[in-house]
PDB file of N, CA and C in Angstrom:
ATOM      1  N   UNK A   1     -17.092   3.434  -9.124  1.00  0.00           N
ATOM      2  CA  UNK A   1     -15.907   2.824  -9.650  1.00  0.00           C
ATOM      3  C   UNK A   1     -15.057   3.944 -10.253  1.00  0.00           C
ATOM      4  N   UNK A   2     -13.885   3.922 -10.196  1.00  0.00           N
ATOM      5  CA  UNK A   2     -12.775   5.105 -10.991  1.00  0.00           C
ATOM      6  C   UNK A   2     -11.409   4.045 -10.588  1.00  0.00           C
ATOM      7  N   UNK A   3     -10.416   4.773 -10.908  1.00  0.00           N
ATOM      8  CA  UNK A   3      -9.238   4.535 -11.821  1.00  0.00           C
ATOM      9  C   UNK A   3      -8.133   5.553 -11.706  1.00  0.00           C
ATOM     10  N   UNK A   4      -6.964   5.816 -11.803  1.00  0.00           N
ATOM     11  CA  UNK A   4      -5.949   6.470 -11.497  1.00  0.00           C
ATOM     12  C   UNK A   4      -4.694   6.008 -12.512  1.00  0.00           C
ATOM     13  N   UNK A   5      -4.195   6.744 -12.942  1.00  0.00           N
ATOM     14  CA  UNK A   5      -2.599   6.404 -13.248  1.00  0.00           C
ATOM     15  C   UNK A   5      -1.798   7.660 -13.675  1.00  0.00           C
ATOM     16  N   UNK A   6      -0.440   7.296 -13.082  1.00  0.00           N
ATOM     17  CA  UNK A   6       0.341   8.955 -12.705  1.00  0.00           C
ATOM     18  C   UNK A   6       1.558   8.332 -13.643  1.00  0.00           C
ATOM     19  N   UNK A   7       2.316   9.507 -13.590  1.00  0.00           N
ATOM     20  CA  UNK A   7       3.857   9.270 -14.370  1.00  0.00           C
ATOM     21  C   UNK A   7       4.584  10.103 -14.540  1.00  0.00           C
ATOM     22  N   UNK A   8       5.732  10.514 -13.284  1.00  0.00           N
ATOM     23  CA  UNK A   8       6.749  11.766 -12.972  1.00  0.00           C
ATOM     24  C   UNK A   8       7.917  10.867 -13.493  1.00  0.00           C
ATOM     25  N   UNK A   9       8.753  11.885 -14.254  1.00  0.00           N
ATOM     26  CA  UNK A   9       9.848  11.617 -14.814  1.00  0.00           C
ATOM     27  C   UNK A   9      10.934  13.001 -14.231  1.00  0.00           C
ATOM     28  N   UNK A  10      10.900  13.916 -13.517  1.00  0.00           N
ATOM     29  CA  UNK A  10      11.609  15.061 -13.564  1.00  0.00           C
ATOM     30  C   UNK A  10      13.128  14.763 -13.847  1.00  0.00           C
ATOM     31  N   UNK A  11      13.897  15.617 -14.163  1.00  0.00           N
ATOM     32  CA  UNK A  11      15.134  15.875 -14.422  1.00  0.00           C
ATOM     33  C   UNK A  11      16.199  14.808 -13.551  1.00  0.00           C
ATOM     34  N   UNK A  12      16.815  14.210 -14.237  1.00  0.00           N
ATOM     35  CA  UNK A  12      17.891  13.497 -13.357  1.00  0.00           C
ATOM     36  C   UNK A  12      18.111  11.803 -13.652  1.00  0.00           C
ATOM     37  N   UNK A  13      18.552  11.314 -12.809  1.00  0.00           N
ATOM     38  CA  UNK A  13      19.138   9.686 -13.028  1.00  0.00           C
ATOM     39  C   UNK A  13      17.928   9.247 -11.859  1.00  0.00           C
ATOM     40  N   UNK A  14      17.283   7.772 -12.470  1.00  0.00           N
ATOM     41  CA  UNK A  14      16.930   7.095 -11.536  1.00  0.00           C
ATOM     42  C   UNK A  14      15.875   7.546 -10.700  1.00  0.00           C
ATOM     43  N   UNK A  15      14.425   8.427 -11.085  1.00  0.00           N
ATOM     44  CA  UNK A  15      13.864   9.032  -9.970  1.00  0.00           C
ATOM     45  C   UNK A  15      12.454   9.037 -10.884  1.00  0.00           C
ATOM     46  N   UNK A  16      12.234   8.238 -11.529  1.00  0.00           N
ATOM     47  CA  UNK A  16      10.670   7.796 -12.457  1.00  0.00           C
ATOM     48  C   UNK A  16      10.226   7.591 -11.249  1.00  0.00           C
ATOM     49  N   UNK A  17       8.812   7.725 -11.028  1.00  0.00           N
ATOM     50  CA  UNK A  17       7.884   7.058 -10.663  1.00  0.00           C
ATOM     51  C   UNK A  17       6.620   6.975 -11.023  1.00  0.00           C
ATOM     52  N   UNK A  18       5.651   5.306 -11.039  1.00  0.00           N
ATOM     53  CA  UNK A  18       4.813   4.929 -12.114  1.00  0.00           C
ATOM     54  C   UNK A  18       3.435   4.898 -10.844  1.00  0.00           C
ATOM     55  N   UNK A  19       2.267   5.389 -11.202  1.00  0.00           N
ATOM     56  CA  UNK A  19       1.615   4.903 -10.196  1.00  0.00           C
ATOM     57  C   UNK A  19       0.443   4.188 -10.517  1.00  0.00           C
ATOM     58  N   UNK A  20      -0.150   3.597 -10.462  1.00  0.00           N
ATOM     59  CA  UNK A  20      -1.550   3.055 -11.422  1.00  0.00           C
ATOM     60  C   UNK A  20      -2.626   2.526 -10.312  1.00  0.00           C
ATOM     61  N   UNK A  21      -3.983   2.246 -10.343  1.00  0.00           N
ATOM     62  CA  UNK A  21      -4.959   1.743  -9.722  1.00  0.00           C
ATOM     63  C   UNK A  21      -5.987   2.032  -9.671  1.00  0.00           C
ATOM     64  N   UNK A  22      -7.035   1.611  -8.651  1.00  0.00           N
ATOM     65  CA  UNK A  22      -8.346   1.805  -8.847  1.00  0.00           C
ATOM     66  C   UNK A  22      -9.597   1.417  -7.319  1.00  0.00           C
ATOM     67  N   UNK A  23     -10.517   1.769  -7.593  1.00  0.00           N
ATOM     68  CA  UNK A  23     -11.743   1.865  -6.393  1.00  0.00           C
ATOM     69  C   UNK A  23     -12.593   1.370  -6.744  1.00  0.00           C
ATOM     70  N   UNK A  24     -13.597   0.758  -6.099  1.00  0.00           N
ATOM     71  CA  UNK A  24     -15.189   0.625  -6.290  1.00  0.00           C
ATOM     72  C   UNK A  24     -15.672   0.217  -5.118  1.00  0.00           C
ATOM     73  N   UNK A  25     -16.712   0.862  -5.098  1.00  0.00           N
ATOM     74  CA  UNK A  25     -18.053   0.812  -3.993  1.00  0.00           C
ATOM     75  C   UNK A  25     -19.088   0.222  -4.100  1.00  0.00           C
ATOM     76  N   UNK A  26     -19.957  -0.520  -2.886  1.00  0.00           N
ATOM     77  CA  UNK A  26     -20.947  -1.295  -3.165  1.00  0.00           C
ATOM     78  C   UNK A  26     -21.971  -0.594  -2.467  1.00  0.00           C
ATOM     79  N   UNK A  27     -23.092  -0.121  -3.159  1.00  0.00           N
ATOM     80  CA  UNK A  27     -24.272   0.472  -2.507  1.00  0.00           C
ATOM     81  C   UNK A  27     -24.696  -0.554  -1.660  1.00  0.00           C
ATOM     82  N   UNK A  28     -24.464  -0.101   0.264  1.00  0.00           N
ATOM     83  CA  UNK A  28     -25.503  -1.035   0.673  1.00  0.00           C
ATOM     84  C   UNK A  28     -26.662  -0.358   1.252  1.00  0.00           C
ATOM     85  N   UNK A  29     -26.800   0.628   1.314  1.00  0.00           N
ATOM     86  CA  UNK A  29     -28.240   1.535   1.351  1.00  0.00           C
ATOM     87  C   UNK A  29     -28.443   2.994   0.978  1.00  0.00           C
ATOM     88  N   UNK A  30     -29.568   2.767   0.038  1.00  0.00           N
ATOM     89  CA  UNK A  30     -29.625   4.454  -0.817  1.00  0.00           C
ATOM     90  C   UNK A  30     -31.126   4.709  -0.480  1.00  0.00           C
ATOM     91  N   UNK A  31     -31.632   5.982  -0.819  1.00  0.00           N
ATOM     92  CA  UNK A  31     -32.759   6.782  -0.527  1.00  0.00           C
ATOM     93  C   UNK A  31     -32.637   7.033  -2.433  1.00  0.00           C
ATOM     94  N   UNK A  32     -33.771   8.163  -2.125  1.00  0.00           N
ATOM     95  CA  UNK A  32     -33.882   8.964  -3.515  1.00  0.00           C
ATOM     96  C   UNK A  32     -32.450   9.838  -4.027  1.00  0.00           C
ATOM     97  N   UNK A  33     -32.338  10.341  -2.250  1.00  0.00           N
ATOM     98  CA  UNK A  33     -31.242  11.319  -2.769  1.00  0.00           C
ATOM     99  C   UNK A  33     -29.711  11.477  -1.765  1.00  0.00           C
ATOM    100  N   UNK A  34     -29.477  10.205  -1.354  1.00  0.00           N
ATOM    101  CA  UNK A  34     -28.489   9.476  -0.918  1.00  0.00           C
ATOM    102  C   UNK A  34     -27.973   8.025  -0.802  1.00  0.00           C
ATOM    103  N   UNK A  35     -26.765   8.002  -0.559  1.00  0.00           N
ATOM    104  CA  UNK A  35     -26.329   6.557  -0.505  1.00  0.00           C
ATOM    105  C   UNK A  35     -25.489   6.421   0.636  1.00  0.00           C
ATOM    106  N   UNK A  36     -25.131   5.197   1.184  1.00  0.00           N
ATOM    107  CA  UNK A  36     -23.942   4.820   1.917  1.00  0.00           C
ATOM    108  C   UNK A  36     -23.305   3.155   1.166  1.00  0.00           C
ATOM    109  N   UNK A  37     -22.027   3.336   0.658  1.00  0.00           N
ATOM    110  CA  UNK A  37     -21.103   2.145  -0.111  1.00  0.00           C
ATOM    111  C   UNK A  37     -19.929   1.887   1.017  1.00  0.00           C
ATOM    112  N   UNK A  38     -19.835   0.962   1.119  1.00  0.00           N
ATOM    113  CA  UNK A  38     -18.294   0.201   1.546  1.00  0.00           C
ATOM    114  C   UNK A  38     -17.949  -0.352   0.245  1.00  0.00           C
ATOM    115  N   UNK A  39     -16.354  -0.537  -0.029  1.00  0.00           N
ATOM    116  CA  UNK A  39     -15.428  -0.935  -0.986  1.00  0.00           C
ATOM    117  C   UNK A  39     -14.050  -0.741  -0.524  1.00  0.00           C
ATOM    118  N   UNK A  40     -13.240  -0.191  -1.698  1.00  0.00           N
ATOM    119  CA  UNK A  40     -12.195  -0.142  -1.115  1.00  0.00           C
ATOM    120  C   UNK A  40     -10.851   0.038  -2.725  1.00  0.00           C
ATOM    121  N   UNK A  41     -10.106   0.435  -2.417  1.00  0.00           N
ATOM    122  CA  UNK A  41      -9.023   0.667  -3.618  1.00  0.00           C
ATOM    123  C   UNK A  41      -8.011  -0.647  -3.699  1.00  0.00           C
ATOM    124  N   UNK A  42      -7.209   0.001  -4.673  1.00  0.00           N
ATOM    125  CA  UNK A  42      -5.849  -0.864  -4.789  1.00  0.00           C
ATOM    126  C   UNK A  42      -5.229  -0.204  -5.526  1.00  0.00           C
ATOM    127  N   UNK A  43      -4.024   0.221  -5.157  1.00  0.00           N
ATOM    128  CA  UNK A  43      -2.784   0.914  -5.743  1.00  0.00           C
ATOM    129  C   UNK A  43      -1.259   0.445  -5.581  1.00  0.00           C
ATOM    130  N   UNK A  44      -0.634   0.230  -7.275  1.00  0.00           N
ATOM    131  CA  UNK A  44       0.403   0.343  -7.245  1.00  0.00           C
ATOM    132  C   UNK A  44       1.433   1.437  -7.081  1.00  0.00           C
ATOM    133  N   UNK A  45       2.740   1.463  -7.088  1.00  0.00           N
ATOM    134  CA  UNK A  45       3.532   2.583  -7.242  1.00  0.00           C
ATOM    135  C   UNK A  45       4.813   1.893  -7.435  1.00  0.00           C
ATOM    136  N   UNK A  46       5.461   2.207  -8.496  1.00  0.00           N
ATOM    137  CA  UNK A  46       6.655   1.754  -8.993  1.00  0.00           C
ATOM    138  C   UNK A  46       7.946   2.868  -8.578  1.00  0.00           C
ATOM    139  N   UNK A  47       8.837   2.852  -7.672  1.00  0.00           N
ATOM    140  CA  UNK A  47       9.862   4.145  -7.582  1.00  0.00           C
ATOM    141  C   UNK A  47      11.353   3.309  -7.604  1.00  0.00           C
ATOM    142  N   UNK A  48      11.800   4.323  -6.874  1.00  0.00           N
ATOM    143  CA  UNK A  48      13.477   3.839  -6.862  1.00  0.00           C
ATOM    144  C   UNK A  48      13.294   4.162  -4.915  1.00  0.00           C
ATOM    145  N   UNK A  49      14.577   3.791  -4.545  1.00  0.00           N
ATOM    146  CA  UNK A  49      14.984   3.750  -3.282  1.00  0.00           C
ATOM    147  C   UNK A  49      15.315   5.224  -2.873  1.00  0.00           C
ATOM    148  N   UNK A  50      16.218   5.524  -3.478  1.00  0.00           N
ATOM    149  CA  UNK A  50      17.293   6.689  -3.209  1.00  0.00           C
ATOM    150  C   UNK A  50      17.106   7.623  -4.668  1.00  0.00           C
ATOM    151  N   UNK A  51      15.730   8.403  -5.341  1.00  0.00           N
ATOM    152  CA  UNK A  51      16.210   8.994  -6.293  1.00  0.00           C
ATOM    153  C   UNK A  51      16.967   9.867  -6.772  1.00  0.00           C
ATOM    154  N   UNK A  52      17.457  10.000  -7.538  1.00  0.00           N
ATOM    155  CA  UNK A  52      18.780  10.684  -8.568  1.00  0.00           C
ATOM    156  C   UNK A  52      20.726   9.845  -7.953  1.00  0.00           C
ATOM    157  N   UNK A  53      19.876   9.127  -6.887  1.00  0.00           N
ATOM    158  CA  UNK A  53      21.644   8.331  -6.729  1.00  0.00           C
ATOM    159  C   UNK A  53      21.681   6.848  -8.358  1.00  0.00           C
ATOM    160  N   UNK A  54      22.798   6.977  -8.885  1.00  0.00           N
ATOM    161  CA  UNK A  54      22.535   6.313 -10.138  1.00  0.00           C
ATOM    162  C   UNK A  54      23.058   4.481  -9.446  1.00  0.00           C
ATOM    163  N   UNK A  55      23.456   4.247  -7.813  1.00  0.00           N
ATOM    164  CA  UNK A  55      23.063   2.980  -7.861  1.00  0.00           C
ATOM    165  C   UNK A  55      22.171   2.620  -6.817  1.00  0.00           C
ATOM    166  N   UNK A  56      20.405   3.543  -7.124  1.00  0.00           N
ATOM    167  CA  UNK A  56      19.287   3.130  -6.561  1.00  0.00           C
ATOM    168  C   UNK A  56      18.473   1.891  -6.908  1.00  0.00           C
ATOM    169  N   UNK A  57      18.178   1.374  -6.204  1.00  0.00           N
ATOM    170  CA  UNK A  57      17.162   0.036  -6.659  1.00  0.00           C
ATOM    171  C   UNK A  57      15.858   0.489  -6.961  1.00  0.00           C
ATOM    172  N   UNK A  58      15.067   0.051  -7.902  1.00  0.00           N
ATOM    173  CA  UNK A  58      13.580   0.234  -7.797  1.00  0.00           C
ATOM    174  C   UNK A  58      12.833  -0.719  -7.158  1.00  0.00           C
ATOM    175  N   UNK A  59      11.294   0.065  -5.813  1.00  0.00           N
ATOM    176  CA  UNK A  59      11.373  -0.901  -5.384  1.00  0.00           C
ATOM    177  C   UNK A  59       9.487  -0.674  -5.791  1.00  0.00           C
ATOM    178  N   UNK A  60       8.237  -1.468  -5.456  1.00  0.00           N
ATOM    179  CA  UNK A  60       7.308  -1.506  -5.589  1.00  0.00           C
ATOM    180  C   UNK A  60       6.520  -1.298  -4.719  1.00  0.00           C
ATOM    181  N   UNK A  61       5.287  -0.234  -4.424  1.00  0.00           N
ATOM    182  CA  UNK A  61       4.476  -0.291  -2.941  1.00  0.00           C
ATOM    183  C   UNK A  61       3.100  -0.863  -3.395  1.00  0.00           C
ATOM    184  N   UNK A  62       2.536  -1.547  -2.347  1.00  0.00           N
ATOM    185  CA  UNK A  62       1.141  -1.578  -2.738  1.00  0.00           C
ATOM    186  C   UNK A  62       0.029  -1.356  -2.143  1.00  0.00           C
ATOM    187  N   UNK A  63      -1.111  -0.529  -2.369  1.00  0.00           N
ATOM    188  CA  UNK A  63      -1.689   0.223  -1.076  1.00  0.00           C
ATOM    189  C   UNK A  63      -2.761  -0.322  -1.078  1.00  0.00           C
ATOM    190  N   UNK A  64      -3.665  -0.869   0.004  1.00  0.00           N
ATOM    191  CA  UNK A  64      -4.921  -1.331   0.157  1.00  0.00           C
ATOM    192  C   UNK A  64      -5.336  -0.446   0.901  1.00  0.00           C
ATOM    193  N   UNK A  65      -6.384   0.159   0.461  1.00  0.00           N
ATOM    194  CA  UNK A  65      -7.502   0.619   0.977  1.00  0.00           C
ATOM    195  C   UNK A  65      -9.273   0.479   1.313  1.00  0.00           C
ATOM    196  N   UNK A  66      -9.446   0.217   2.473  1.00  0.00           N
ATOM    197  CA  UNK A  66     -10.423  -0.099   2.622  1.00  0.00           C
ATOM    198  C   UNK A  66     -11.381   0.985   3.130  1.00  0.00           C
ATOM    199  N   UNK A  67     -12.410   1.281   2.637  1.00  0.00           N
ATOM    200  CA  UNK A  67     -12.997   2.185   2.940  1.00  0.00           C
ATOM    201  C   UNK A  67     -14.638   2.505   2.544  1.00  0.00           C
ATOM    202  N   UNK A  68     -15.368   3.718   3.090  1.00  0.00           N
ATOM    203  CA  UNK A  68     -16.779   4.016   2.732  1.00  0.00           C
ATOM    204  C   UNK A  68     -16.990   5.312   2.257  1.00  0.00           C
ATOM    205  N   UNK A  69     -18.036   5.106   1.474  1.00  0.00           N
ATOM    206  CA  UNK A  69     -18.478   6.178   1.232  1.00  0.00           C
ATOM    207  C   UNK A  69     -19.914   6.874   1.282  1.00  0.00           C
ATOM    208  N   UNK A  70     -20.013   7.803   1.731  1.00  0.00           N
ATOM    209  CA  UNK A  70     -21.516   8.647   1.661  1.00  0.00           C
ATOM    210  C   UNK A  70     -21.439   9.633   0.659  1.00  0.00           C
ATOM    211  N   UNK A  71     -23.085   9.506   0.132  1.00  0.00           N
ATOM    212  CA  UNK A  71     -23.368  10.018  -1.001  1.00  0.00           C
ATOM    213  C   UNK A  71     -24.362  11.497  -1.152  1.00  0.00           C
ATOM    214  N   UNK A  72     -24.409  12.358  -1.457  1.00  0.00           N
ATOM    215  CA  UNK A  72     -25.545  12.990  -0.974  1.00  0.00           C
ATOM    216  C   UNK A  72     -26.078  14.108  -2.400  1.00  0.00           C
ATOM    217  N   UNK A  73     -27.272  13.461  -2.834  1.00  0.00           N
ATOM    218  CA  UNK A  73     -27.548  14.382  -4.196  1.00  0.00           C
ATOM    219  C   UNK A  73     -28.334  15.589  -4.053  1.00  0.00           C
ATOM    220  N   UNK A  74     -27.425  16.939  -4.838  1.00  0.00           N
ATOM    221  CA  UNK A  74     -27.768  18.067  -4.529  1.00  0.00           C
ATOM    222  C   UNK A  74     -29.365  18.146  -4.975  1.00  0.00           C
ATOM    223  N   UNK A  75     -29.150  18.265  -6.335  1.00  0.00           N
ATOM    224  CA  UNK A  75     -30.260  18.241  -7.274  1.00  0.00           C
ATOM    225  C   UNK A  75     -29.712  16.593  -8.812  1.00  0.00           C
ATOM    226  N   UNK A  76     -30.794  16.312  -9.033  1.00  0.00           N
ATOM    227  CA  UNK A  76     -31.018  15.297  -9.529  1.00  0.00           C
ATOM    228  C   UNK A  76     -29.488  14.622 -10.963  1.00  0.00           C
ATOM    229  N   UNK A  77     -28.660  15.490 -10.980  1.00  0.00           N
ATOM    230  CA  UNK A  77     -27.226  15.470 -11.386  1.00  0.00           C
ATOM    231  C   UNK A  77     -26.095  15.719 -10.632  1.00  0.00           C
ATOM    232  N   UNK A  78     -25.760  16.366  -9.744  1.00  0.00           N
ATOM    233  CA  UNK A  78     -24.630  16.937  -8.860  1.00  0.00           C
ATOM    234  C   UNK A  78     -24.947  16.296  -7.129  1.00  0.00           C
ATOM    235  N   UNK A  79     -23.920  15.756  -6.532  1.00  0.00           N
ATOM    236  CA  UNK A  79     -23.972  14.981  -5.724  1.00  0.00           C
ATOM    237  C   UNK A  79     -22.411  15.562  -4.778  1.00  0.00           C
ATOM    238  N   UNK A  80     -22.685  15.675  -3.508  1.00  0.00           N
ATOM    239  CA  UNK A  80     -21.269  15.810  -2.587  1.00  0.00           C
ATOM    240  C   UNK A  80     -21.020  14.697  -2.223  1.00  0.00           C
ATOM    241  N   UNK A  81     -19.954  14.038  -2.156  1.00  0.00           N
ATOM    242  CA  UNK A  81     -19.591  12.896  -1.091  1.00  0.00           C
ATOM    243  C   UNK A  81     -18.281  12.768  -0.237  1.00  0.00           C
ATOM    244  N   UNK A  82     -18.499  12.317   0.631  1.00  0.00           N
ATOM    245  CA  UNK A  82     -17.153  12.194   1.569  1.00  0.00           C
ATOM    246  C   UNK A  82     -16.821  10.588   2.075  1.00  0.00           C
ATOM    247  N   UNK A  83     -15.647  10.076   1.138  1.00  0.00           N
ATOM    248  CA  UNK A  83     -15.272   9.225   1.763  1.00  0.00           C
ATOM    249  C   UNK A  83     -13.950   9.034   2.821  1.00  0.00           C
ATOM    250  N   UNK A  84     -14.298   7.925   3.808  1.00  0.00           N
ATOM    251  CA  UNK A  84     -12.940   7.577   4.623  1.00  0.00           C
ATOM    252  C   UNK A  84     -12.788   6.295   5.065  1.00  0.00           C
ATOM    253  N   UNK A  85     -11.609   6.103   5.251  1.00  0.00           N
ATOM    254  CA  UNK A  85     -11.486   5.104   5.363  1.00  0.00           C
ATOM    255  C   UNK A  85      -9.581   4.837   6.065  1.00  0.00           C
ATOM    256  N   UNK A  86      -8.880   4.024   5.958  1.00  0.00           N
ATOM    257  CA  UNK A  86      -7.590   3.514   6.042  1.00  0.00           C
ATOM    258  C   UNK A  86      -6.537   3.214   4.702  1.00  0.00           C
ATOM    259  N   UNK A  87      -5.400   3.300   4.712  1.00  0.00           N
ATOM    260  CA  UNK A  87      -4.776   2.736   3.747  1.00  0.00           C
ATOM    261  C   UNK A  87      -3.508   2.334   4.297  1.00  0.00           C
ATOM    262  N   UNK A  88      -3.408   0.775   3.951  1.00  0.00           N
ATOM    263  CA  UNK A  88      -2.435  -0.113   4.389  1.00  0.00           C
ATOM    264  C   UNK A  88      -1.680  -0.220   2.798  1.00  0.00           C
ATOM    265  N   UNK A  89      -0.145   0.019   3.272  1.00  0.00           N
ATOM    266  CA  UNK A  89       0.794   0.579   2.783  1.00  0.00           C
ATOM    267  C   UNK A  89       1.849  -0.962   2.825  1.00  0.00           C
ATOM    268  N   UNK A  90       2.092  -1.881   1.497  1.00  0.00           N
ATOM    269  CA  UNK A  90       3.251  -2.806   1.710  1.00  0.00           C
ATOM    270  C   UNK A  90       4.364  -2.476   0.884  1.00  0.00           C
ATOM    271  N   UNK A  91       5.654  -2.777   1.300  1.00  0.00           N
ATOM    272  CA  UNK A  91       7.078  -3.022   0.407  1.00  0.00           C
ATOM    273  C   UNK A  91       7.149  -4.166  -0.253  1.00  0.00           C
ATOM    274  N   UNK A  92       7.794  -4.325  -1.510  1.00  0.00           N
ATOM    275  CA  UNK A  92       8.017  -5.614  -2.053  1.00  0.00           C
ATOM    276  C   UNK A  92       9.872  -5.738  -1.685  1.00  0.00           C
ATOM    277  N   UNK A  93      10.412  -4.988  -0.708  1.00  0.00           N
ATOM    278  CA  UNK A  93      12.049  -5.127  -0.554  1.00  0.00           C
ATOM    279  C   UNK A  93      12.546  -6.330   0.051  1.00  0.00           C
ATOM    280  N   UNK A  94      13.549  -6.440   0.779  1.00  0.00           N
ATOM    281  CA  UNK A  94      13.695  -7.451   0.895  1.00  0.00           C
ATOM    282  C   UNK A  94      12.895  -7.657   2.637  1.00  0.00           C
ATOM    283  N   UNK A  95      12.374  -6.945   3.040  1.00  0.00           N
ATOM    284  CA  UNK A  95      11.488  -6.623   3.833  1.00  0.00           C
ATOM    285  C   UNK A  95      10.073  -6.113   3.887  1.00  0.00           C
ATOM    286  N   UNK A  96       9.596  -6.549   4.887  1.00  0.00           N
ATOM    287  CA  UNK A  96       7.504  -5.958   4.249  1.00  0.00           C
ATOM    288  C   UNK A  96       7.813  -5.176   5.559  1.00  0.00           C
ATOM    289  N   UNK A  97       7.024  -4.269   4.887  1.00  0.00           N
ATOM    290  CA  UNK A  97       6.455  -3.258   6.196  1.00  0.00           C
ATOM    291  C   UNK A  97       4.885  -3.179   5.962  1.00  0.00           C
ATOM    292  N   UNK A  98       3.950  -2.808   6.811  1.00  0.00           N
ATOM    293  CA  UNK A  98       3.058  -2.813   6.761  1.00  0.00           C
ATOM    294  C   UNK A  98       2.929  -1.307   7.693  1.00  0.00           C
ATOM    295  N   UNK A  99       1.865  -0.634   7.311  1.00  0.00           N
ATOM    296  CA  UNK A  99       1.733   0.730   8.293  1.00  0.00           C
ATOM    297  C   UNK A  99      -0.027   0.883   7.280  1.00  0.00           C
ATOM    298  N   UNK A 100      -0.015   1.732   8.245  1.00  0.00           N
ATOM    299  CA  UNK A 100      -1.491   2.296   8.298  1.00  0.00           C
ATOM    300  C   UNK A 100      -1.905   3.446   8.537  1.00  0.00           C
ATOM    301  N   UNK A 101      -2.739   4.312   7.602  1.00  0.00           N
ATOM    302  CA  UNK A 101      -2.907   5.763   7.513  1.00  0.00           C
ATOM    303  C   UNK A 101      -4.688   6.392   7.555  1.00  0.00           C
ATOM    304  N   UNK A 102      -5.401   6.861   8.337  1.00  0.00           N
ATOM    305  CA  UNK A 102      -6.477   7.288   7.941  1.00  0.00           C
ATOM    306  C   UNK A 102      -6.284   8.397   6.794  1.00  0.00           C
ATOM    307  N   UNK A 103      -7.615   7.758   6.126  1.00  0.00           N
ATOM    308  CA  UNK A 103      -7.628   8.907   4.574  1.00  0.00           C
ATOM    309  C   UNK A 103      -8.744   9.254   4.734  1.00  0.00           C
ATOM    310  N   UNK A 104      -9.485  10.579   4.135  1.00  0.00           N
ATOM    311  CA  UNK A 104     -10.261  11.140   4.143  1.00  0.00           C
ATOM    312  C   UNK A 104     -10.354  12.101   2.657  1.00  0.00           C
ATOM    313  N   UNK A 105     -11.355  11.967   1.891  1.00  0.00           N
ATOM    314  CA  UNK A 105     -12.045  12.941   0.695  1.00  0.00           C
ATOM    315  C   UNK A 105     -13.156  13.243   0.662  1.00  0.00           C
ATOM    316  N   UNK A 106     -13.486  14.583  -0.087  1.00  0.00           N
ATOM    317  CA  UNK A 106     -14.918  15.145  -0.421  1.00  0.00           C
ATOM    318  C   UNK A 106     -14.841  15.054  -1.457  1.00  0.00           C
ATOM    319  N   UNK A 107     -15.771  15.546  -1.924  1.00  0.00           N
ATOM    320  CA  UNK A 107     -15.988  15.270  -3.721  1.00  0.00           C
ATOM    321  C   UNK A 107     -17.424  15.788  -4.072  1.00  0.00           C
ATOM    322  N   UNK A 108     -17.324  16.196  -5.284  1.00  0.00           N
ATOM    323  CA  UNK A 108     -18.289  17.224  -6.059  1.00  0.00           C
ATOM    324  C   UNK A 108     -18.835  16.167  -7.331  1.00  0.00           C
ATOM    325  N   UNK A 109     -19.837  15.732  -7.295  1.00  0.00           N
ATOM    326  CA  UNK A 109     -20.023  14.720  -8.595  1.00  0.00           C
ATOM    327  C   UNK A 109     -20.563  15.396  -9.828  1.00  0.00           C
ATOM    328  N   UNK A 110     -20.206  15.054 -10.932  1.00  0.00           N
ATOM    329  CA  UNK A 110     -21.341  15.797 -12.037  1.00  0.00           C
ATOM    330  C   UNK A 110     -22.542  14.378 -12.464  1.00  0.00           C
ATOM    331  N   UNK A 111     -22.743  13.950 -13.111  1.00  0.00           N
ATOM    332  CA  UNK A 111     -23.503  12.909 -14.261  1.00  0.00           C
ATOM    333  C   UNK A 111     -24.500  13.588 -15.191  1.00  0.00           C
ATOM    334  N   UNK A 112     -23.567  12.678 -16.268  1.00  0.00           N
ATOM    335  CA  UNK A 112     -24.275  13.564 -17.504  1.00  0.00           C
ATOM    336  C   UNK A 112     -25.963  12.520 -17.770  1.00  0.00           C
TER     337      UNK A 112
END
């Protein structure tokens, strides 16, 4: 399980953007010193249309991601994993778009 939230303000009119969300995985088979999880995210993102034009609209995206992950423990604290998966991308405008992206991460775990 983890969590995300961003917040760019740079210089200018109209060009914030807010991002917030989160993941979790469901172990469906582990060893001593691996795992494999399916889950999946959800992310907002709050922007404008056109930033720094001062009559931009703000509009909202929302990203579903569905995806897996493999787990693999080095020694009995530190773990590599690589997840992948898709992320479906919607508009709240006065139009939906829908599109679709393969994603891919590695990752270095600690646990204390």
């Amino acid at each position: 399980m983890g969590g995300f939230l961003g917040f760019s303000d740079p210089a200018g009119a109209n060009n914030t953007t807010v991002d917030i969300g989160g993941r979790f995985f469901f172990h469906v088979a582990s060893t001593a010193m691996s795992d494999f999880s399916v889950g999946g995210g959800l992310g907002i993102e709050s922007a404008y249309d056109n930033p720094g034009n001062p009559m931009s609209a703000r509009h909202t995206d929302l990203y579903i991601e569905p995806s897996f992950q493999i787990r693999m423990l080095i020694v009995s604290n530190v773990a590599l994993s690589f997840t992948g998966g898709i992320s479906i991308g919607t508009v709240d405008a006065s139009e939906v778009n829908i599109t679709g992206d393969v994603s891919g991460q590695a990752g270095l775990h600690y646990y204390f």
